[in-house]
Each structure stands twice: as C-alpha cells, then as structure tokens.
PDB file of N, CA and C in Angstrom:
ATOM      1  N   UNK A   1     -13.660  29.641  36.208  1.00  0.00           N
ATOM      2  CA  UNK A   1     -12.591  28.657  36.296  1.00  0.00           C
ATOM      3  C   UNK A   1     -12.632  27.753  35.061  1.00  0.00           C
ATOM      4  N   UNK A   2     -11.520  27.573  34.517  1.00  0.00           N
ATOM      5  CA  UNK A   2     -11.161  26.367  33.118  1.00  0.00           C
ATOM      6  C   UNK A   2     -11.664  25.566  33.833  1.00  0.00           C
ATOM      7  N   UNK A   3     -11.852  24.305  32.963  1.00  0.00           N
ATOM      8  CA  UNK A   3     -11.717  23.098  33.039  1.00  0.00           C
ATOM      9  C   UNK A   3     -10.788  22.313  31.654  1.00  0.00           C
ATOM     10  N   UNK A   4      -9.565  21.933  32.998  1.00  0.00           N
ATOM     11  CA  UNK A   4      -8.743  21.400  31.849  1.00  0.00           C
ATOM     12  C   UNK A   4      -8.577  19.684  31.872  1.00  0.00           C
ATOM     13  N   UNK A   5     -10.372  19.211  31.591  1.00  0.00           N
ATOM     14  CA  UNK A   5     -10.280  17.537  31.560  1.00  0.00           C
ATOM     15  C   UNK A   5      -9.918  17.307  29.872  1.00  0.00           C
ATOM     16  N   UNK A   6      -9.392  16.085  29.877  1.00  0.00           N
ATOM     17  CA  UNK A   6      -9.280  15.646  28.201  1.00  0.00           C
ATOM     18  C   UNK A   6     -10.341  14.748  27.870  1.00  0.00           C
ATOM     19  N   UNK A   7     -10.881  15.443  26.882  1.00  0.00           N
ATOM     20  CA  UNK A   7     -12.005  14.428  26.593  1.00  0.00           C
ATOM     21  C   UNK A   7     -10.919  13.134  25.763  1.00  0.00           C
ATOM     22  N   UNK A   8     -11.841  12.043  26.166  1.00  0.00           N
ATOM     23  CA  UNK A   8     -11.469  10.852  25.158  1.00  0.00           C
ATOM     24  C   UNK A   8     -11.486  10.671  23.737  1.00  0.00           C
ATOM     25  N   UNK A   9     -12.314  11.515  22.750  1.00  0.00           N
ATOM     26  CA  UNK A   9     -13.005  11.778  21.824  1.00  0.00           C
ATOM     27  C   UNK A   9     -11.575  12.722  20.907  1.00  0.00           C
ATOM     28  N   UNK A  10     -10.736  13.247  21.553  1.00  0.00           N
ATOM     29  CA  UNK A  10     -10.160  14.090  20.793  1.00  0.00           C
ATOM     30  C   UNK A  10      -9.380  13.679  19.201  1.00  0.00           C
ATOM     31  N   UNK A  11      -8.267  12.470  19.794  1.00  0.00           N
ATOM     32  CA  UNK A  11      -7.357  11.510  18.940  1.00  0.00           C
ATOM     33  C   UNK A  11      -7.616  10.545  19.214  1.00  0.00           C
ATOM     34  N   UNK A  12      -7.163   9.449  18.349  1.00  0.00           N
ATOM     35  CA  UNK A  12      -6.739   7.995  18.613  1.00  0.00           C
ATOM     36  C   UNK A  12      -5.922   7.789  19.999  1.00  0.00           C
ATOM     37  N   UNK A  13      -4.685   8.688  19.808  1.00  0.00           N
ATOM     38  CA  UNK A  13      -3.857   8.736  21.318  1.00  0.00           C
ATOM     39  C   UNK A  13      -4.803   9.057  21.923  1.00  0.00           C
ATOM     40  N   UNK A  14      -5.277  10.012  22.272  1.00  0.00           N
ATOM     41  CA  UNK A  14      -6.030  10.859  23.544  1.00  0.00           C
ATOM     42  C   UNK A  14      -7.002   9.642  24.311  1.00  0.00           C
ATOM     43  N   UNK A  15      -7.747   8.716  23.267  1.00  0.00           N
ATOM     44  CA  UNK A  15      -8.305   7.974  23.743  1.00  0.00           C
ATOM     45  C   UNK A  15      -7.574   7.075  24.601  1.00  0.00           C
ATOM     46  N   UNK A  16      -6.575   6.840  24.717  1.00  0.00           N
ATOM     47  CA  UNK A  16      -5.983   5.762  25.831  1.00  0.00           C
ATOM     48  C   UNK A  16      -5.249   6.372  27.346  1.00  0.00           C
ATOM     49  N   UNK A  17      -6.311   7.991  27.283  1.00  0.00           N
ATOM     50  CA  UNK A  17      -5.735   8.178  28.203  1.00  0.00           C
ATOM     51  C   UNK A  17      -6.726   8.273  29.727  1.00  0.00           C
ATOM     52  N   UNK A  18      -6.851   7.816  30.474  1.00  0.00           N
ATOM     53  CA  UNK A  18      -7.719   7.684  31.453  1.00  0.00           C
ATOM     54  C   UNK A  18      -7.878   8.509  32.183  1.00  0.00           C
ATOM     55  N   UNK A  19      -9.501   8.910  32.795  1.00  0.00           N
ATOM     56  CA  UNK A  19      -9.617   9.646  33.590  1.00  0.00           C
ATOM     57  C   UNK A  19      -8.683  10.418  34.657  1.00  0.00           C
ATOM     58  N   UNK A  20      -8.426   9.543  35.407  1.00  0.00           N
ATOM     59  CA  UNK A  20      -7.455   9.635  36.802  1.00  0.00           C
ATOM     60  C   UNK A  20      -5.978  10.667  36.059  1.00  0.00           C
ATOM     61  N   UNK A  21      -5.710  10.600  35.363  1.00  0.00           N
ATOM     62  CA  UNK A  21      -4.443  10.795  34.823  1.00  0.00           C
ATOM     63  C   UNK A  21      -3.425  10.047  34.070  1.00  0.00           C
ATOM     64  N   UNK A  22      -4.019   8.598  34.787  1.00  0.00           N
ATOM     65  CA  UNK A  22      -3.244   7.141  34.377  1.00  0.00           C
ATOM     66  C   UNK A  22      -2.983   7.106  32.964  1.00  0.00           C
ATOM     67  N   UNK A  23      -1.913   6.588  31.907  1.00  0.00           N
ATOM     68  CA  UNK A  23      -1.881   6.207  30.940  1.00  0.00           C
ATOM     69  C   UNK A  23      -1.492   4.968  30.747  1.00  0.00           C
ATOM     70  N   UNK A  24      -2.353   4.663  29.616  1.00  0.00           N
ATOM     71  CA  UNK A  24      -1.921   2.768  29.234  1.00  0.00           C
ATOM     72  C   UNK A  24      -0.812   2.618  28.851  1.00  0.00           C
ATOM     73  N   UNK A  25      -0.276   1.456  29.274  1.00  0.00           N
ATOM     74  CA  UNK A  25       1.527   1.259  28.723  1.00  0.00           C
ATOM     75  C   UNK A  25       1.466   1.291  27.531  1.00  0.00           C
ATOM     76  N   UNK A  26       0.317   0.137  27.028  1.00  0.00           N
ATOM     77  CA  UNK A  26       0.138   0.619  25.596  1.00  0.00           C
ATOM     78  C   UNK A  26       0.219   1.522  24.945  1.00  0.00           C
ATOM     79  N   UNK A  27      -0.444   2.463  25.003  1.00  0.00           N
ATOM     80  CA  UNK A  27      -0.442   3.809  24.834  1.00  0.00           C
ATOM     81  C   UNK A  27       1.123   4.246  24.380  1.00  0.00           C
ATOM     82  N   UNK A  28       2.061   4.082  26.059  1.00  0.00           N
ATOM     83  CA  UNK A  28       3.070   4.976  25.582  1.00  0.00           C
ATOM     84  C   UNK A  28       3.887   4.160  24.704  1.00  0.00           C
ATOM     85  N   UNK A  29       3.849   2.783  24.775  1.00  0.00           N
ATOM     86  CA  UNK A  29       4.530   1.949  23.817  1.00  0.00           C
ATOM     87  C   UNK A  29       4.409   2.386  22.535  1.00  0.00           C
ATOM     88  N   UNK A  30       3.497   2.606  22.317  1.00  0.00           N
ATOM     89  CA  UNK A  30       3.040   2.817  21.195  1.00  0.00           C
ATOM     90  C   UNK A  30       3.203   4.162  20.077  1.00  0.00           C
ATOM     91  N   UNK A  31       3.521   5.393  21.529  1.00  0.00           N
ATOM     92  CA  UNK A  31       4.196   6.910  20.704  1.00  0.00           C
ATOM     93  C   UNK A  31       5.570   6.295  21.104  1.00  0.00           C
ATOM     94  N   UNK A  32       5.846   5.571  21.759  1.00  0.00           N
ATOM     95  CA  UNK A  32       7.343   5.046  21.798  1.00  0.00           C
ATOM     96  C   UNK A  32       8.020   5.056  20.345  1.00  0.00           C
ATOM     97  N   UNK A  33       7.126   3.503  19.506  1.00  0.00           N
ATOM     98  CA  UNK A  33       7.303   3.706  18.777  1.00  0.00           C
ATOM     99  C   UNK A  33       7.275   4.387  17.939  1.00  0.00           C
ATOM    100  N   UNK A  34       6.380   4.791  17.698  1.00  0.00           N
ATOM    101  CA  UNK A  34       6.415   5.739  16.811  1.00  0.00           C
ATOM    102  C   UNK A  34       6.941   7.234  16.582  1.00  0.00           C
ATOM    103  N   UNK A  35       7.950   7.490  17.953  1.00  0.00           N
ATOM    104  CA  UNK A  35       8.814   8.450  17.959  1.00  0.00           C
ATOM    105  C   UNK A  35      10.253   8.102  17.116  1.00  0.00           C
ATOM    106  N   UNK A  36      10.349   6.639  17.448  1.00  0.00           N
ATOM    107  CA  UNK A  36      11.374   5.550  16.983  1.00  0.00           C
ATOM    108  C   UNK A  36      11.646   5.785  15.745  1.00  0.00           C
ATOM    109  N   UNK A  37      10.395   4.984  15.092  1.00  0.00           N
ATOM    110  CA  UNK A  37      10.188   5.771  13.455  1.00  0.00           C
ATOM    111  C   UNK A  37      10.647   6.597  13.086  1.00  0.00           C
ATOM    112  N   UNK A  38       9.858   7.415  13.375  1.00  0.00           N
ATOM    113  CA  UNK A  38       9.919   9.096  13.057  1.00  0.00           C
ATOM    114  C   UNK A  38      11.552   9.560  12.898  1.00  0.00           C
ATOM    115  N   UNK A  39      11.915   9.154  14.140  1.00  0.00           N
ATOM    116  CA  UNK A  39      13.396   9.216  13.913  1.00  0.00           C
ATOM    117  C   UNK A  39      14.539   8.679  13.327  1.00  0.00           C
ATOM    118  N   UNK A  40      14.199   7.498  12.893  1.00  0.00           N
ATOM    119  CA  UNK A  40      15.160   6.179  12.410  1.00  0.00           C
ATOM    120  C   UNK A  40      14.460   6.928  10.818  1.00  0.00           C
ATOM    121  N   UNK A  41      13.743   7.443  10.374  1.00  0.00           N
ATOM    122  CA  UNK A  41      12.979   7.986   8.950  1.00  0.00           C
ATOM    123  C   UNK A  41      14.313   9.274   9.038  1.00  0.00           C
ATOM    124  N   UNK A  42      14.070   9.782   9.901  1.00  0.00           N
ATOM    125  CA  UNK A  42      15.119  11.243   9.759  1.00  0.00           C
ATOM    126  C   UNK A  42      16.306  10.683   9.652  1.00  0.00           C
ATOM    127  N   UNK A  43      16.918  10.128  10.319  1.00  0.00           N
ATOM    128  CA  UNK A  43      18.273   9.860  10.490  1.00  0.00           C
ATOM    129  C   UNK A  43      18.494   9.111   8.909  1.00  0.00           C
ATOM    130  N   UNK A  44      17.297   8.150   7.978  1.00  0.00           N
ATOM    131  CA  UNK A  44      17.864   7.748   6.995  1.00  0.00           C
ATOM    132  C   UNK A  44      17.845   8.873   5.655  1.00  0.00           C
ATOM    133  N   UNK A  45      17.017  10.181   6.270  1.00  0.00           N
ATOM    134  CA  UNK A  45      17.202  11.275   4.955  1.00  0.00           C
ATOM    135  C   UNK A  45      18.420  11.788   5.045  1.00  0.00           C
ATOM    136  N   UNK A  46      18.720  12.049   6.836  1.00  0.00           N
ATOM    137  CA  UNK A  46      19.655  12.735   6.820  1.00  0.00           C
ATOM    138  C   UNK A  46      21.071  12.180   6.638  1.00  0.00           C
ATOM    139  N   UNK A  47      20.924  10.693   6.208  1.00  0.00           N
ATOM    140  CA  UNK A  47      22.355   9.940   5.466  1.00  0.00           C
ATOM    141  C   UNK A  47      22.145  10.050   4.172  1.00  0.00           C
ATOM    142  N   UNK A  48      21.201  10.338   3.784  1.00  0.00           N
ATOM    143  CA  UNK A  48      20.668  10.224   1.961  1.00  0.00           C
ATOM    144  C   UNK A  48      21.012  11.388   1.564  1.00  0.00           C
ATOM    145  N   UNK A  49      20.844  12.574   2.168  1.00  0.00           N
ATOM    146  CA  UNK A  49      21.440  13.753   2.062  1.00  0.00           C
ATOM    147  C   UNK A  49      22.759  14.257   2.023  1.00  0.00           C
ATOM    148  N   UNK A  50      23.481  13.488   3.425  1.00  0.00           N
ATOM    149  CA  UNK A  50      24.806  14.188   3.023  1.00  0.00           C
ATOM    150  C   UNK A  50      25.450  13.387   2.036  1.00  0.00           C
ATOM    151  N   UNK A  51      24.976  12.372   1.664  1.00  0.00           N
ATOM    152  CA  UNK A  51      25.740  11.059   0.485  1.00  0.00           C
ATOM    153  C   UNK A  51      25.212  11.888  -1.009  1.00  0.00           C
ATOM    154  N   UNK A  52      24.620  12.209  -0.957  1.00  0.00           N
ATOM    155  CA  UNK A  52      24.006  13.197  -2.278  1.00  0.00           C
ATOM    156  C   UNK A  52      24.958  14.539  -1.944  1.00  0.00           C
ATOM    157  N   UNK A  53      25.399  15.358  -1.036  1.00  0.00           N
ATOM    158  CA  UNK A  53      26.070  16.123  -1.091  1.00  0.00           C
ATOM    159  C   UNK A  53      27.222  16.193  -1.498  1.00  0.00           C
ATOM    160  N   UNK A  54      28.002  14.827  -0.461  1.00  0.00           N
ATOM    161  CA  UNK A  54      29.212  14.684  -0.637  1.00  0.00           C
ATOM    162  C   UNK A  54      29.654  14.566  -2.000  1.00  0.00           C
ATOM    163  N   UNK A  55      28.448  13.418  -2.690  1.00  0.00           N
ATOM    164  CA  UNK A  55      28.987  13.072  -4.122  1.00  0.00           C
ATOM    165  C   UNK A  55      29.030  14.359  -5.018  1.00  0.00           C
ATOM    166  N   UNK A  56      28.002  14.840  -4.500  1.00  0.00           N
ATOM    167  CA  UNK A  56      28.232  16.455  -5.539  1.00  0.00           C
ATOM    168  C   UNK A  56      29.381  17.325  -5.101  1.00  0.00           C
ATOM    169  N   UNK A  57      29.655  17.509  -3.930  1.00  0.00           N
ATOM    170  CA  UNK A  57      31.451  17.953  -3.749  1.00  0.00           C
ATOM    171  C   UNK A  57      32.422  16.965  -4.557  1.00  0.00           C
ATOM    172  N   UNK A  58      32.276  16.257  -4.547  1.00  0.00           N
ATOM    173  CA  UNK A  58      33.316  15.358  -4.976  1.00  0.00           C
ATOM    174  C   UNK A  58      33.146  15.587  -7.213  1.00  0.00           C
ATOM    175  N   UNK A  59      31.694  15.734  -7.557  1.00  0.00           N
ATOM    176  CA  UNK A  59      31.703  16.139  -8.670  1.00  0.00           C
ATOM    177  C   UNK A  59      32.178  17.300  -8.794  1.00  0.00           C
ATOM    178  N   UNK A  60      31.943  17.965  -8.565  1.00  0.00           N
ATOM    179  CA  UNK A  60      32.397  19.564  -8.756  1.00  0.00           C
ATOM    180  C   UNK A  60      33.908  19.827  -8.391  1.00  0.00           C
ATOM    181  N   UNK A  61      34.617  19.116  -7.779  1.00  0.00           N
ATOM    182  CA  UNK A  61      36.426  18.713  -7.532  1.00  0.00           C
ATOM    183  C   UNK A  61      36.549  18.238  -8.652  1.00  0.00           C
ATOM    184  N   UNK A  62      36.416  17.315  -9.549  1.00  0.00           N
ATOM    185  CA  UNK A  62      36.654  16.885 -10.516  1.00  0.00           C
ATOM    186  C   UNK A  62      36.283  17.920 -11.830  1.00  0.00           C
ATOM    187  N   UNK A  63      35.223  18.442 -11.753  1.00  0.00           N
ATOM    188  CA  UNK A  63      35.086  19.388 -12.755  1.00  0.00           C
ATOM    189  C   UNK A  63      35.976  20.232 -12.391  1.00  0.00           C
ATOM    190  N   UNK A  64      36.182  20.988 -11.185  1.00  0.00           N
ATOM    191  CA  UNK A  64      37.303  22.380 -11.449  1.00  0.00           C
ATOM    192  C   UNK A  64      38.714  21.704 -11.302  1.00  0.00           C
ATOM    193  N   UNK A  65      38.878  20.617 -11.297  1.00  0.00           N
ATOM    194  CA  UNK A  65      40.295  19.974 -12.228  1.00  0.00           C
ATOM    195  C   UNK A  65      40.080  20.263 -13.428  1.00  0.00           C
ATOM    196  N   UNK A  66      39.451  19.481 -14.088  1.00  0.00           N
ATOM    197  CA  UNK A  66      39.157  19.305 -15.507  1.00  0.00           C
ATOM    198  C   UNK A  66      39.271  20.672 -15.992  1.00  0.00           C
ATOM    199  N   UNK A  67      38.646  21.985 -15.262  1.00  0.00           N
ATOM    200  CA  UNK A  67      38.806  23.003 -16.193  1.00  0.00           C
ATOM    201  C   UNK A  67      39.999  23.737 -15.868  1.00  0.00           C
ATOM    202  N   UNK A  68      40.932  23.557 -14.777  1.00  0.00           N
ATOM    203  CA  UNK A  68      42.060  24.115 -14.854  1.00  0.00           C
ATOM    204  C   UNK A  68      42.622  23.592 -15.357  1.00  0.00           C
ATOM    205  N   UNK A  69      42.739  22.135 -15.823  1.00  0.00           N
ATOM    206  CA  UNK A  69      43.519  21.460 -16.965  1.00  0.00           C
ATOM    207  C   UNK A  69      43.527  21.782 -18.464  1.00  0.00           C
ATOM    208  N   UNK A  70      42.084  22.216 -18.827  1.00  0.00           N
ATOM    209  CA  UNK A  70      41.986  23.075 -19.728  1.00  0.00           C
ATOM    210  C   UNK A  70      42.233  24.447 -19.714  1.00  0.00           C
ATOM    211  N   UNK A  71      42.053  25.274 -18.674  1.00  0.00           N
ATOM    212  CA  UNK A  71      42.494  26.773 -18.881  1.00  0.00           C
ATOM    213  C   UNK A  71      44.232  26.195 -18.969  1.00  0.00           C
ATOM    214  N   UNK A  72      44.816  25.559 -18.194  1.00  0.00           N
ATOM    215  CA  UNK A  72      46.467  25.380 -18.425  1.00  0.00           C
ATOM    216  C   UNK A  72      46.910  24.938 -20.237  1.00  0.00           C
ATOM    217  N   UNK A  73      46.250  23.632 -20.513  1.00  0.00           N
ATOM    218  CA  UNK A  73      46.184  23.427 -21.564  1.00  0.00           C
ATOM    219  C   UNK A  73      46.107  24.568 -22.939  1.00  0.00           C
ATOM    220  N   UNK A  74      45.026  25.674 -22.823  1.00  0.00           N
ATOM    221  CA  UNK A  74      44.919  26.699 -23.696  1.00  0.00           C
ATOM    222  C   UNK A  74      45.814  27.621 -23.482  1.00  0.00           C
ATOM    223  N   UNK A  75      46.346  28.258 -21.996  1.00  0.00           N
ATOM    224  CA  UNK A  75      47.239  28.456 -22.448  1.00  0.00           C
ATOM    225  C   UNK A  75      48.564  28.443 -22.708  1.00  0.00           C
ATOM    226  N   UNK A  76      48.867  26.989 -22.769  1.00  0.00           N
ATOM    227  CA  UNK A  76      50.197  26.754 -23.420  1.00  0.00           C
ATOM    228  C   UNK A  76      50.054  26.869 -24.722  1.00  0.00           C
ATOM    229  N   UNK A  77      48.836  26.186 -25.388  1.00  0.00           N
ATOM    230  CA  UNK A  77      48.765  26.433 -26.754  1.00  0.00           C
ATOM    231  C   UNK A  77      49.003  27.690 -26.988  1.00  0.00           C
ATOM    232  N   UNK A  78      48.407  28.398 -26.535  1.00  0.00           N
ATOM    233  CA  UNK A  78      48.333  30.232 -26.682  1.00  0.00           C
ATOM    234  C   UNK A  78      50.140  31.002 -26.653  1.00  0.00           C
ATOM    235  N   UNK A  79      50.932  30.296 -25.950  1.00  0.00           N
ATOM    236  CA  UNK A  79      52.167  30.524 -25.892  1.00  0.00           C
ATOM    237  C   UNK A  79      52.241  31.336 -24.608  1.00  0.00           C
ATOM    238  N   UNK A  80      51.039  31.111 -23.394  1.00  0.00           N
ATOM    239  CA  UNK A  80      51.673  32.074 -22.308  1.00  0.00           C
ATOM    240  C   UNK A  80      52.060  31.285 -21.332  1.00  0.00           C
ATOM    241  N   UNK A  81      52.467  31.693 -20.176  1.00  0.00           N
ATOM    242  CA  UNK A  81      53.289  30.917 -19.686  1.00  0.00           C
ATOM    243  C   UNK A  81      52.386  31.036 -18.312  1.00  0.00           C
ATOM    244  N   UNK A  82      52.252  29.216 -17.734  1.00  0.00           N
ATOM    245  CA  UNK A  82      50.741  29.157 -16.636  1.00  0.00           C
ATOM    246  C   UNK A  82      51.840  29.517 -15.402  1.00  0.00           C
ATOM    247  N   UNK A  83      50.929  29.893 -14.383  1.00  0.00           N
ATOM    248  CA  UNK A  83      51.095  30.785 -13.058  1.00  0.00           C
ATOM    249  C   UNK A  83      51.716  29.344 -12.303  1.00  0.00           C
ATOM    250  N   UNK A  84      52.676  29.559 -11.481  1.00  0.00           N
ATOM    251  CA  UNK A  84      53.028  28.592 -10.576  1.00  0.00           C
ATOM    252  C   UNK A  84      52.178  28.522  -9.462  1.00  0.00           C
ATOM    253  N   UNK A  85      52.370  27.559  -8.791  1.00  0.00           N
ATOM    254  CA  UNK A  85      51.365  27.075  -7.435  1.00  0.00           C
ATOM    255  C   UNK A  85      51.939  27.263  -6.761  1.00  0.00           C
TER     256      UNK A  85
END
C-alpha cells in the first residue's frame, strides 16, 4: 500500500500545509496572489504583443501603399497604362 502523506519539507508552499488536510488561509492567500500576478504579468505581455503587432500591420499598410504608388508612378513614366481597381 502507498502512502500518500505530504511531507512538510517538500516547498515553501507544501510547508503550510497541515497534517489533517487543513490549509492555512495564509497559505491560500498567498498562491492567491500569486496566481493574480502571474496573470495580471500575462495579460500585460499579452497587450504588449498585440500593440507591437498591430503597429507592424499598420507598418506594412503603409509600405504596400508606398510601393504601389511607386509601381503606379513607374509605370506612367514608362508610358503604360496602370490597371483599374
């Protein structure tokens, strides 16, 4: 037969967890927070990210203006006549 006791010794967490089963409020306050974190950390990459994306969509719209303004531009110089939209 296992024995599935938790020693106290394992983690920092593990230690606040008591024999009986009981856990300290502390304790859960405490992965509370720090689930909190963890997440309020994600949620600020994952705004840092799409703001770095967006701006790079938004660069790359402006560049493939810019170069259909130039492919149009060359060829009028060229004397051909640009494709309608």
């Amino acid at each position: 037969m296992c024995d599935f006791n938790v020693k106290e010794e394992n983690t920092s967490e593990m230690s606040e967890i008591k024999t009986e089963g009981d856990v300290d409020p502390k304790a859960l306050d405490d992965m509370n927070q720090h689930i909190q974190n963890v997440l309020q950390q994600m949620r600020d990459k994952f705004q840092t990210m799409s703001e770095q994306i967006l701006t790079k969509i938004d660069d790359m719209g402006t560049r493939i203006d810019d170069l259909e303004k130039n492919i149009t531009d060359l060829m009028n110089h060229a004397g051909l006549e640009t494709p309608d939209k």
